[in-house]
PDB file of N, CA and C in Angstrom:
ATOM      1  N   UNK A   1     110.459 107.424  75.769  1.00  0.00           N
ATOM      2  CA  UNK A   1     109.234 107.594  76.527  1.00  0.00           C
ATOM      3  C   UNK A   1     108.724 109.014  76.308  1.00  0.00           C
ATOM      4  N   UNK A   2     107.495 109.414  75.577  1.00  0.00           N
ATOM      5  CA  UNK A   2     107.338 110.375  75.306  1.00  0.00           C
ATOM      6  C   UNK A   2     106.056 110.489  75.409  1.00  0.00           C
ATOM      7  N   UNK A   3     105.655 112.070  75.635  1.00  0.00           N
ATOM      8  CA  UNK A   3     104.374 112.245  75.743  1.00  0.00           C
ATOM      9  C   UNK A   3     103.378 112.120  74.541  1.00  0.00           C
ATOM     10  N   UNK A   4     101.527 111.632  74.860  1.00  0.00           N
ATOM     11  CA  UNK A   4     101.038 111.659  73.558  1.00  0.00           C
ATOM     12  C   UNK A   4     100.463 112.887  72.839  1.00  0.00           C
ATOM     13  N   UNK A   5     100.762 113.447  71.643  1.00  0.00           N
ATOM     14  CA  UNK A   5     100.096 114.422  71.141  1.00  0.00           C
ATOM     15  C   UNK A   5      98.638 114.177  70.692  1.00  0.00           C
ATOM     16  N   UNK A   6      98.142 113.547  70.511  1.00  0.00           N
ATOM     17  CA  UNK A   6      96.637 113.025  70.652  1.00  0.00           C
ATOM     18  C   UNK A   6      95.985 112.670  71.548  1.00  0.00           C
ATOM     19  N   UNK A   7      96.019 112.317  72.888  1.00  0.00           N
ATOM     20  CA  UNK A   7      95.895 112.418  74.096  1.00  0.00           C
ATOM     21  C   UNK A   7      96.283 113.132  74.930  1.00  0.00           C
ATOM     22  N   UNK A   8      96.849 114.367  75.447  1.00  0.00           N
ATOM     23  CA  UNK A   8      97.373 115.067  76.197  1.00  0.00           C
ATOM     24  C   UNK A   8      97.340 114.404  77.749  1.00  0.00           C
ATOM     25  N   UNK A   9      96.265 113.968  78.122  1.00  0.00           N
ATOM     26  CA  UNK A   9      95.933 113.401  79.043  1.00  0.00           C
ATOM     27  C   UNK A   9      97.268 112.402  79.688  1.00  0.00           C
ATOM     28  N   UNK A  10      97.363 111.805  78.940  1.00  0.00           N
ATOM     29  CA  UNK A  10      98.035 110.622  78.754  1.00  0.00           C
ATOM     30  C   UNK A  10      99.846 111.167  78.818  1.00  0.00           C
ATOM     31  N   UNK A  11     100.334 111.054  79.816  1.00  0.00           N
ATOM     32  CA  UNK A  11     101.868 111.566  80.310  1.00  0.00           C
ATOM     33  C   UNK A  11     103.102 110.365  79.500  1.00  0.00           C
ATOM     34  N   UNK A  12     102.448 109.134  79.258  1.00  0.00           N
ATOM     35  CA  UNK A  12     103.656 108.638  78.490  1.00  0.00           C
ATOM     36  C   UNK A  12     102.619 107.219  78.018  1.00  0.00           C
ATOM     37  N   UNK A  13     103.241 106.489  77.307  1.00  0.00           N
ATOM     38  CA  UNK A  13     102.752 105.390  76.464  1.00  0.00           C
ATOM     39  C   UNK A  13     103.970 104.333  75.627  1.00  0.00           C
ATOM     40  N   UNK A  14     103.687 103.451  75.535  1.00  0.00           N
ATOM     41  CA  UNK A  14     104.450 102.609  74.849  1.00  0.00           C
ATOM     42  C   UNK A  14     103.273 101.661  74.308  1.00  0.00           C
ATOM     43  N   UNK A  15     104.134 100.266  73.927  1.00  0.00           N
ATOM     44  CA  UNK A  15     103.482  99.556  73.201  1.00  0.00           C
ATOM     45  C   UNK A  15     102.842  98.199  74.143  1.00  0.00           C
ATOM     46  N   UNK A  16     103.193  98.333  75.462  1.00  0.00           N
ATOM     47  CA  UNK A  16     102.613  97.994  76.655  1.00  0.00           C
ATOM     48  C   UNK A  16     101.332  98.412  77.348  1.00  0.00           C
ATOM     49  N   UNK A  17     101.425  99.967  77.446  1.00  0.00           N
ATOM     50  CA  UNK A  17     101.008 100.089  78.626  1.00  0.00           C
ATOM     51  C   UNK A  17     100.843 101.914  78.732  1.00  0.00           C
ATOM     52  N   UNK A  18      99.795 102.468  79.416  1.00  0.00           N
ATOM     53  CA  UNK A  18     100.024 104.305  79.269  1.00  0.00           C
ATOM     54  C   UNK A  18      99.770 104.589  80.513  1.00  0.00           C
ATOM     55  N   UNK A  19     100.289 105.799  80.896  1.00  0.00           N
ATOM     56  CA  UNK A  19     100.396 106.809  82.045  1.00  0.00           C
ATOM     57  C   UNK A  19      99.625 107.312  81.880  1.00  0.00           C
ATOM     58  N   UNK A  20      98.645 108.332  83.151  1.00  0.00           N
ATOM     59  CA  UNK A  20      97.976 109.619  83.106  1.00  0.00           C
ATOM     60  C   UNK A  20      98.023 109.804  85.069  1.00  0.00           C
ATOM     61  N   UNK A  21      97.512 111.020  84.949  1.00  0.00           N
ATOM     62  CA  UNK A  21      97.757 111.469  86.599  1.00  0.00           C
ATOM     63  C   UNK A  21      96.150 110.802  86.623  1.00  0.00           C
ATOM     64  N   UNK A  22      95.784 110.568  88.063  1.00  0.00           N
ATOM     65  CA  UNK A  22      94.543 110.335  88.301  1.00  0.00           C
ATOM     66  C   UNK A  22      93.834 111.672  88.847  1.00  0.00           C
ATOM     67  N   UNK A  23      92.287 111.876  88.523  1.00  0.00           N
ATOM     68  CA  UNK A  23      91.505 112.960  88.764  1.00  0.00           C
ATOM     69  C   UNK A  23      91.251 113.310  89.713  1.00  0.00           C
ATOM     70  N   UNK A  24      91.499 112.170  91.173  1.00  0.00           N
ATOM     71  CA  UNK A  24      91.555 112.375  92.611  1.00  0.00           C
ATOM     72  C   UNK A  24      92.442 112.138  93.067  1.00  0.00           C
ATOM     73  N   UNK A  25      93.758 113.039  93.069  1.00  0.00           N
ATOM     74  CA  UNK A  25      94.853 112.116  93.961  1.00  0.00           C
ATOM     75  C   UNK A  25      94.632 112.394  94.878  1.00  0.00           C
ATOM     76  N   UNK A  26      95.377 111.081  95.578  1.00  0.00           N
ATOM     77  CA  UNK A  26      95.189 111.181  97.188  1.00  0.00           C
ATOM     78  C   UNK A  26      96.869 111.445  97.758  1.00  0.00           C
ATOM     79  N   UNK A  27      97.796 111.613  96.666  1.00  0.00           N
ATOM     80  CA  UNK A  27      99.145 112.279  96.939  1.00  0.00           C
ATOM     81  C   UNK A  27      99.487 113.493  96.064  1.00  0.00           C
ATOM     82  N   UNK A  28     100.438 114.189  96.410  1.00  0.00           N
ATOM     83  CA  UNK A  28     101.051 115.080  95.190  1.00  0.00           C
ATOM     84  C   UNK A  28     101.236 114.506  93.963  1.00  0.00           C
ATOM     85  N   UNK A  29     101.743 113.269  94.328  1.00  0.00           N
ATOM     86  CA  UNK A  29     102.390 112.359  92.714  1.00  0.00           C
ATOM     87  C   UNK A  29     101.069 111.406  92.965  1.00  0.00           C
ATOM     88  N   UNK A  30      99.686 111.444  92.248  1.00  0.00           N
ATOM     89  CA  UNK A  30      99.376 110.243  91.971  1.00  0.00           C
ATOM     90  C   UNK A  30      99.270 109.814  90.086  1.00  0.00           C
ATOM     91  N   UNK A  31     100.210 108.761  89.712  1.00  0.00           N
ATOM     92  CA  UNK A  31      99.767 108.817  88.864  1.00  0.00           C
ATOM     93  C   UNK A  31      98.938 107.001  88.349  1.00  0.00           C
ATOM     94  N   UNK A  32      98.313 106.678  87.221  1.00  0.00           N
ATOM     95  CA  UNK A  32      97.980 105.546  87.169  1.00  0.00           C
ATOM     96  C   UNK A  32      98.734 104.840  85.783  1.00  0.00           C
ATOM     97  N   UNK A  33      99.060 103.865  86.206  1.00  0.00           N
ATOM     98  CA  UNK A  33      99.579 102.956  84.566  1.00  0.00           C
ATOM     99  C   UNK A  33      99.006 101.973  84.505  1.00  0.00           C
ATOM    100  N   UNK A  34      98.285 101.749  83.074  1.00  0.00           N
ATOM    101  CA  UNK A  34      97.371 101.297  82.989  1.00  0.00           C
ATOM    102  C   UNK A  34      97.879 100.142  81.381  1.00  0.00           C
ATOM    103  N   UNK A  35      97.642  98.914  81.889  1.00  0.00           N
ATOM    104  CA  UNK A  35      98.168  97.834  80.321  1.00  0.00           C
ATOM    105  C   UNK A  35      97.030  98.280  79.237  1.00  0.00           C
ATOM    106  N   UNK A  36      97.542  98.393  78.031  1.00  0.00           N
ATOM    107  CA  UNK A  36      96.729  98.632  76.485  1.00  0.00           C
ATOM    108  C   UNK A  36      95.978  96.996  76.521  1.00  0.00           C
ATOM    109  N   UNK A  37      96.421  96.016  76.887  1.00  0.00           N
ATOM    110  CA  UNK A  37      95.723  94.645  76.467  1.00  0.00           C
ATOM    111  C   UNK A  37      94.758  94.759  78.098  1.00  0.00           C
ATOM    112  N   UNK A  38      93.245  94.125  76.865  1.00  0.00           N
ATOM    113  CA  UNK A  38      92.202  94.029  78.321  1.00  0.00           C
ATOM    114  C   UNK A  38      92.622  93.365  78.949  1.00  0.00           C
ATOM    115  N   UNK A  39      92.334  93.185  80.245  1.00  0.00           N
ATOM    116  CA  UNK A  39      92.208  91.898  81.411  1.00  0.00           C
ATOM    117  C   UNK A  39      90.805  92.333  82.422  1.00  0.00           C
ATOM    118  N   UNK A  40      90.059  91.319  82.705  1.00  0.00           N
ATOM    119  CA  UNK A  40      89.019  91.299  83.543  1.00  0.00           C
ATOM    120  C   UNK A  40      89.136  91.418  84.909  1.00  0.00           C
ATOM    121  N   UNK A  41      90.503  91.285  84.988  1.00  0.00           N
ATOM    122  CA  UNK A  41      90.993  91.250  86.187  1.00  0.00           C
ATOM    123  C   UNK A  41      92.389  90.275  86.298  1.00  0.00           C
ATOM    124  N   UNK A  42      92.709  90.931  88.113  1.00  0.00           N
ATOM    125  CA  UNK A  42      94.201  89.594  88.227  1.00  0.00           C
ATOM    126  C   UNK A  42      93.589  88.376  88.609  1.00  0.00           C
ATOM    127  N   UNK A  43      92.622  88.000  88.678  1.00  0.00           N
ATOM    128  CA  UNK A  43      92.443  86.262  88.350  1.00  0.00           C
ATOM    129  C   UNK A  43      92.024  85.922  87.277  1.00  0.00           C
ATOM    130  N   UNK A  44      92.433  86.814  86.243  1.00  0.00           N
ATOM    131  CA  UNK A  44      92.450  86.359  84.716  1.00  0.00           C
ATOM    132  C   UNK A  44      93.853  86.592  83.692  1.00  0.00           C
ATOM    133  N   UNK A  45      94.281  87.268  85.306  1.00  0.00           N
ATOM    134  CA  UNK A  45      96.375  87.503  84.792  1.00  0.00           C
ATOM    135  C   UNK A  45      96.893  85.459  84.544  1.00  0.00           C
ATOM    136  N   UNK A  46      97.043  85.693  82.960  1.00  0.00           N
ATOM    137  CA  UNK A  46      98.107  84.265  82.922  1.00  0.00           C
ATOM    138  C   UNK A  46      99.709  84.484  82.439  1.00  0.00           C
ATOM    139  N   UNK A  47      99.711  83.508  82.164  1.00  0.00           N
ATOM    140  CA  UNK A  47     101.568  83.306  81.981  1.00  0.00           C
ATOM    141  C   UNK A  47     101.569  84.476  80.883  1.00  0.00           C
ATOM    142  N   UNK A  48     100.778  84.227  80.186  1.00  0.00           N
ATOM    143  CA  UNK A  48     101.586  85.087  78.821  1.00  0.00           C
ATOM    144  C   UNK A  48     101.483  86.317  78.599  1.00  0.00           C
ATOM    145  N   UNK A  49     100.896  87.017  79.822  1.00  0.00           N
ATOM    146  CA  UNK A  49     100.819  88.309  80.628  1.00  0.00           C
ATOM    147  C   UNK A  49     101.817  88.771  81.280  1.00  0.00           C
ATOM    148  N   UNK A  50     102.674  87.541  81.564  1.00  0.00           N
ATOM    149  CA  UNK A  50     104.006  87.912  83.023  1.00  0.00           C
ATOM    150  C   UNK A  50     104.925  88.760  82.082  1.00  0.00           C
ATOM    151  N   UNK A  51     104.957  89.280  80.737  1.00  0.00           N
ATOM    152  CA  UNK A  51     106.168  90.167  80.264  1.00  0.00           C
ATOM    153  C   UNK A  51     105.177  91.710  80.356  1.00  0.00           C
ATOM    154  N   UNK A  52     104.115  92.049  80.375  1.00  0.00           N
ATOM    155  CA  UNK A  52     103.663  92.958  80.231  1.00  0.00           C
ATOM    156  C   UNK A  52     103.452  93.420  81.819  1.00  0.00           C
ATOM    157  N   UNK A  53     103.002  92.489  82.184  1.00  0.00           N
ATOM    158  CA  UNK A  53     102.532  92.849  83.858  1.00  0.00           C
ATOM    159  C   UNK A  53     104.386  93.232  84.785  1.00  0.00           C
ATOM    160  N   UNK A  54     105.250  92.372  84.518  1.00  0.00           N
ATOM    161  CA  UNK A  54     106.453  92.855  85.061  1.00  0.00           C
ATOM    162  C   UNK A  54     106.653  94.613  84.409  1.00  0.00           C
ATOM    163  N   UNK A  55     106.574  94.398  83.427  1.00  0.00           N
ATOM    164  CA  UNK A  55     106.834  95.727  82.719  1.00  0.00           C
ATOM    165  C   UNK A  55     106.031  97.078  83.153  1.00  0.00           C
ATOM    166  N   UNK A  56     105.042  96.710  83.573  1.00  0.00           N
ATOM    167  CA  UNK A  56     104.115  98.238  84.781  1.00  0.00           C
ATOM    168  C   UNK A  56     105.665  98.512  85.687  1.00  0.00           C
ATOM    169  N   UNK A  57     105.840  97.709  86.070  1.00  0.00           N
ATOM    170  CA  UNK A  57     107.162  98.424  86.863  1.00  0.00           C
ATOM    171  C   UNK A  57     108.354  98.995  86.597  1.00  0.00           C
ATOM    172  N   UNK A  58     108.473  98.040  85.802  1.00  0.00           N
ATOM    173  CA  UNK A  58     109.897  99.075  84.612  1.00  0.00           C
ATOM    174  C   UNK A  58     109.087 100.818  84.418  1.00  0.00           C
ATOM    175  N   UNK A  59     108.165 100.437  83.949  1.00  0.00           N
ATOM    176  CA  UNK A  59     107.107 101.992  83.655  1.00  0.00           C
ATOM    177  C   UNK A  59     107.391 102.899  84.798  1.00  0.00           C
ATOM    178  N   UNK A  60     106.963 102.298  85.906  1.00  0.00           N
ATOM    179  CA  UNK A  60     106.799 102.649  87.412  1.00  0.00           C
ATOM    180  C   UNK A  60     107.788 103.556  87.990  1.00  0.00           C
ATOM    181  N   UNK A  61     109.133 102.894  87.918  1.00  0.00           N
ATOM    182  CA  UNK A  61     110.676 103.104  88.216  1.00  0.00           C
ATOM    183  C   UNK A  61     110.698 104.492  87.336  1.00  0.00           C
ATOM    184  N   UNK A  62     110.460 104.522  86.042  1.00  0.00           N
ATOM    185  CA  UNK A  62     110.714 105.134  85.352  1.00  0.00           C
ATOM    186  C   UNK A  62     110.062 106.649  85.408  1.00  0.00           C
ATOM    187  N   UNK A  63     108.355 106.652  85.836  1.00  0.00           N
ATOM    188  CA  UNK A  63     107.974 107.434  86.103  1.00  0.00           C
ATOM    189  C   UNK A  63     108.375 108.323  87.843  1.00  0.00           C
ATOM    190  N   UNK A  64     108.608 107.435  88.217  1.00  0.00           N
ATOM    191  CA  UNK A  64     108.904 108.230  89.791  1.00  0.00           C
ATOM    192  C   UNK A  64     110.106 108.776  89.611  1.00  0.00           C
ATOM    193  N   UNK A  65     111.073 108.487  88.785  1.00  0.00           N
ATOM    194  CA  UNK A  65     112.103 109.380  88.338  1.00  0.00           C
ATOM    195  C   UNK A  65     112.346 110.720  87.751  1.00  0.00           C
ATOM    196  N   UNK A  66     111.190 110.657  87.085  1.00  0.00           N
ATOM    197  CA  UNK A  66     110.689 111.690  86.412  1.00  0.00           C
ATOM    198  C   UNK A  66     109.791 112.695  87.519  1.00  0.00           C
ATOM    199  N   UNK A  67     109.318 112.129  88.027  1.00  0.00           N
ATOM    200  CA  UNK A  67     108.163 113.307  89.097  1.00  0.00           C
ATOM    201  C   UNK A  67     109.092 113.422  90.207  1.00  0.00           C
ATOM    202  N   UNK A  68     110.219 112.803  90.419  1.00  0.00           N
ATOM    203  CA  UNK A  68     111.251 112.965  91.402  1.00  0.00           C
ATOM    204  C   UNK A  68     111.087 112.908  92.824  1.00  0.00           C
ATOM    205  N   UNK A  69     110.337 111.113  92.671  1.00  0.00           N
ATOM    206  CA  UNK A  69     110.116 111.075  94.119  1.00  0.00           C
ATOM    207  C   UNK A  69     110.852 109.320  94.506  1.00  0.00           C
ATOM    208  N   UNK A  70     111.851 109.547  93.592  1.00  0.00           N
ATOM    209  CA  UNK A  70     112.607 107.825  93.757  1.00  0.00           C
ATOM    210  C   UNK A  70     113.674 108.387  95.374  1.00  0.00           C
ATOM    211  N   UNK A  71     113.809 109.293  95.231  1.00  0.00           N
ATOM    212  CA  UNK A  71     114.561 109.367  96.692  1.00  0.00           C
ATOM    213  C   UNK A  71     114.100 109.222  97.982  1.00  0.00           C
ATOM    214  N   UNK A  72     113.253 110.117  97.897  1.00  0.00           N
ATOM    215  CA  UNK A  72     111.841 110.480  99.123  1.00  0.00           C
ATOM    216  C   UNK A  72     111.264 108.901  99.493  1.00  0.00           C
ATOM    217  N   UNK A  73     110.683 108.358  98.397  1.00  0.00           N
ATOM    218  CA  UNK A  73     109.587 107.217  98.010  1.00  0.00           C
ATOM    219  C   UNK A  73     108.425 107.288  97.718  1.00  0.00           C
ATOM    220  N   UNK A  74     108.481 105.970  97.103  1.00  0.00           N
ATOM    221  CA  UNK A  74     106.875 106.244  97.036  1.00  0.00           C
ATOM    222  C   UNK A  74     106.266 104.679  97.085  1.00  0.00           C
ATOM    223  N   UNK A  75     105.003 104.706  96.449  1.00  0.00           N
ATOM    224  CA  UNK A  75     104.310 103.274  96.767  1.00  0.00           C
ATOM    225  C   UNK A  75     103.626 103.178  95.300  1.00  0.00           C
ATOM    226  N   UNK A  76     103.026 101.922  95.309  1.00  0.00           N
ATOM    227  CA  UNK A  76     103.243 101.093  94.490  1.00  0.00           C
ATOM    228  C   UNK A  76     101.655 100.231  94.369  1.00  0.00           C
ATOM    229  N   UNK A  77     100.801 100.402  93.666  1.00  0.00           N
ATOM    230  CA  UNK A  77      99.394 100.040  95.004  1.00  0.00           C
ATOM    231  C   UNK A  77      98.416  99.395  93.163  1.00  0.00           C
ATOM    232  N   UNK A  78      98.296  98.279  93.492  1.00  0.00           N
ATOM    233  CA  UNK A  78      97.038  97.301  92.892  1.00  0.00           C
ATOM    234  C   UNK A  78      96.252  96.958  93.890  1.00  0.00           C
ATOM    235  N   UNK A  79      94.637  97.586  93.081  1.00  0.00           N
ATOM    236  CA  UNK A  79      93.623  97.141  94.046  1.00  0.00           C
ATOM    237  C   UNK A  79      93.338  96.467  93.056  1.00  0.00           C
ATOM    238  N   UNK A  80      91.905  95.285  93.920  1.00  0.00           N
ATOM    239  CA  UNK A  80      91.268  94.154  93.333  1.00  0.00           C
ATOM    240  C   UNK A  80      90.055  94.044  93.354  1.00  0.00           C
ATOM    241  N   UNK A  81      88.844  94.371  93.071  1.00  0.00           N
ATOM    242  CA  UNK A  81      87.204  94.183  93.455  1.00  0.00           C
ATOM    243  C   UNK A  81      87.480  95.377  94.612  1.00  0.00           C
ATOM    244  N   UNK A  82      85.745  95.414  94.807  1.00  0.00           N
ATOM    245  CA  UNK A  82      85.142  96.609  95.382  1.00  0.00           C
ATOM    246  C   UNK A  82      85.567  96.386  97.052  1.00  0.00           C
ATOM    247  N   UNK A  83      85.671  95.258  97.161  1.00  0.00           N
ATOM    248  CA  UNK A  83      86.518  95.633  98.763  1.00  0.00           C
ATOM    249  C   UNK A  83      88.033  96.203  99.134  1.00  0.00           C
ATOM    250  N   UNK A  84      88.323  96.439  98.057  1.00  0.00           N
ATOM    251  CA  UNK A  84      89.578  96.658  98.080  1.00  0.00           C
ATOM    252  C   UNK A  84      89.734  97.841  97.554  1.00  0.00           C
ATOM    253  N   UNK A  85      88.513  98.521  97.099  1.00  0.00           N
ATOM    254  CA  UNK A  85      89.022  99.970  96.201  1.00  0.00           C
ATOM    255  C   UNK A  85      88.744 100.271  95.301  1.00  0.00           C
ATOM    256  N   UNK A  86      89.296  99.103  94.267  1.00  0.00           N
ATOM    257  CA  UNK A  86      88.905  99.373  92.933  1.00  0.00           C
ATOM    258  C   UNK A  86      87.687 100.282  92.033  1.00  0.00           C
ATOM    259  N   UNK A  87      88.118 100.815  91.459  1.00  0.00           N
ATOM    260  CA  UNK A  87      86.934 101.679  90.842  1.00  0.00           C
ATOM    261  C   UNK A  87      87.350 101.646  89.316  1.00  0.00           C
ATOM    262  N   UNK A  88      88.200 101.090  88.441  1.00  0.00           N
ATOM    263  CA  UNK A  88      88.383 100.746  87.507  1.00  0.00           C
ATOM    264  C   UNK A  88      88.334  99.372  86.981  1.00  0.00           C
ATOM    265  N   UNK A  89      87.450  98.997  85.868  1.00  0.00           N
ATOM    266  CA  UNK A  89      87.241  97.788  85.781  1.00  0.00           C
ATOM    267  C   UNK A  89      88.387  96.742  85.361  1.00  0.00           C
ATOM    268  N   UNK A  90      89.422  97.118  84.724  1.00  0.00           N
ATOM    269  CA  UNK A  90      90.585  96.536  84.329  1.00  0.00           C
ATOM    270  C   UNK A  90      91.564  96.500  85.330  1.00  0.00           C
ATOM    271  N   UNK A  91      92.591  96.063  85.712  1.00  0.00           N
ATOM    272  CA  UNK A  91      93.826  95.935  86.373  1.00  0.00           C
ATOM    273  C   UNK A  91      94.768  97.334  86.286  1.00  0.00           C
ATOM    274  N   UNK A  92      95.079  98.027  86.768  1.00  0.00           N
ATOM    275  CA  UNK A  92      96.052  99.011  86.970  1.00  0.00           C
ATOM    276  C   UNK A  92      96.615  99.461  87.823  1.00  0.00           C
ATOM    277  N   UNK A  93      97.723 100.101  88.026  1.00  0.00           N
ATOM    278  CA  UNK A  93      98.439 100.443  89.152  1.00  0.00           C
ATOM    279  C   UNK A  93      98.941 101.778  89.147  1.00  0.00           C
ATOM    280  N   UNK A  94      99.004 101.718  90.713  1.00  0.00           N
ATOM    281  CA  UNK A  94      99.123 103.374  91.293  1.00  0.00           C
ATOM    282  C   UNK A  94     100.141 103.633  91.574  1.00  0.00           C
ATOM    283  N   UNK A  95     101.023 104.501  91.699  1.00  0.00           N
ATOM    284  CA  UNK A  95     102.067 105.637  91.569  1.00  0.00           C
ATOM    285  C   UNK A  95     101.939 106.271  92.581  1.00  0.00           C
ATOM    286  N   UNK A  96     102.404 106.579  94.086  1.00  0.00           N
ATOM    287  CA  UNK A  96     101.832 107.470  94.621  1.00  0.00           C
ATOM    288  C   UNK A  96     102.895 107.964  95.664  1.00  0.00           C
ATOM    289  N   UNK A  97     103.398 109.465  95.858  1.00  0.00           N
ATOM    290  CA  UNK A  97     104.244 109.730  96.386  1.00  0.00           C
ATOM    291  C   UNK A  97     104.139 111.444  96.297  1.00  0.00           C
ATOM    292  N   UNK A  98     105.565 112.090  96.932  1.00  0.00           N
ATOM    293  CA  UNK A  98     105.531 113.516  97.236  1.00  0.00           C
ATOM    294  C   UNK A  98     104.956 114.017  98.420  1.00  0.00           C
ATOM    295  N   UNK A  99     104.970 112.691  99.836  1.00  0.00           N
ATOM    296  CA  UNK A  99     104.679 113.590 100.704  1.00  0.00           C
ATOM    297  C   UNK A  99     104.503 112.096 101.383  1.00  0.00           C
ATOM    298  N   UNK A 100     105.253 111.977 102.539  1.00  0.00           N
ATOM    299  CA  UNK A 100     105.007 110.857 103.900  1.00  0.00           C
ATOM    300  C   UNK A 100     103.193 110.077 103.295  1.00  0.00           C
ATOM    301  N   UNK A 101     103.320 108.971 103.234  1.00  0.00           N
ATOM    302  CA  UNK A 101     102.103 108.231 103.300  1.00  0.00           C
ATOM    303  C   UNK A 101     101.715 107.357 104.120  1.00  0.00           C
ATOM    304  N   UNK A 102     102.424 107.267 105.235  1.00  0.00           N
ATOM    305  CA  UNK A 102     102.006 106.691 106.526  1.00  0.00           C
ATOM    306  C   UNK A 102     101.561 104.695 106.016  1.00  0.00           C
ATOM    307  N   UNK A 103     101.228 104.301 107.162  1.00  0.00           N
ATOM    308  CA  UNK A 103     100.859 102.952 107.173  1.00  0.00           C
ATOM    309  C   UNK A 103      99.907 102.645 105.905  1.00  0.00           C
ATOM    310  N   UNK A 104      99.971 101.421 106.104  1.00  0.00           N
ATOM    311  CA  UNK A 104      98.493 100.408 104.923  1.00  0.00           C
ATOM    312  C   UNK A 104      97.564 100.153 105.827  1.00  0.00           C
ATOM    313  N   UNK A 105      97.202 100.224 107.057  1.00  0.00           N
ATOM    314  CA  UNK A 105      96.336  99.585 107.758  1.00  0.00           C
ATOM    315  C   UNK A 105      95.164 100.104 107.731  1.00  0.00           C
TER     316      UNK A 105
END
């Protein structure tokens, strides 16, 4: 898992899926992982997605280890359409930890 030298931006990458911190965190650790294959969204997630989409989390695990907040915790956060957050048009997930984050409500 290594960083990209052509992207700097970009904190790690594979043949899945890439890391970068987001431009507004709303924690110390926010970061986003984001799948290389489009999707329009998760009601266009199918079966032959379920090895890539499990694999954001393998990523996930992997990165909070690294920013060193697997002890503390952290969260774990897919939004969906504009009621929910979303501000990226593809499917991705959030990383977010380094400091108490209180309830979902």
């Amino acid at each position: 898992m290594a960083r990209d030298p052509l992207h700097p931006d970009v904190i790690y990458r594979d043949e899945r899926c890439f890391v970068v911190r987001d431009i507004d965190p709303k924690a110390p650790v926010h970061l986003l992982i984001i799948p290389n294959m489009p999707i329009n969204g998760l009601d266009y997630i199918s079966p032959a997605m379920e090895a890539t989409m499990g694999h954001l989390f393998v990523v996930a695990a992997e990165m909070a280890r690294r920013e060193g907040v697997t002890i503390s915790g952290y969260r774990l956060v897919v939004n969906n359409g504009a009621d929910a957050g979303q501000t990226i048009a593809w499917p991705h997930m959030h990383l977010l930890g380094g400091r108490g984050l209180g309830d979902m409500g």
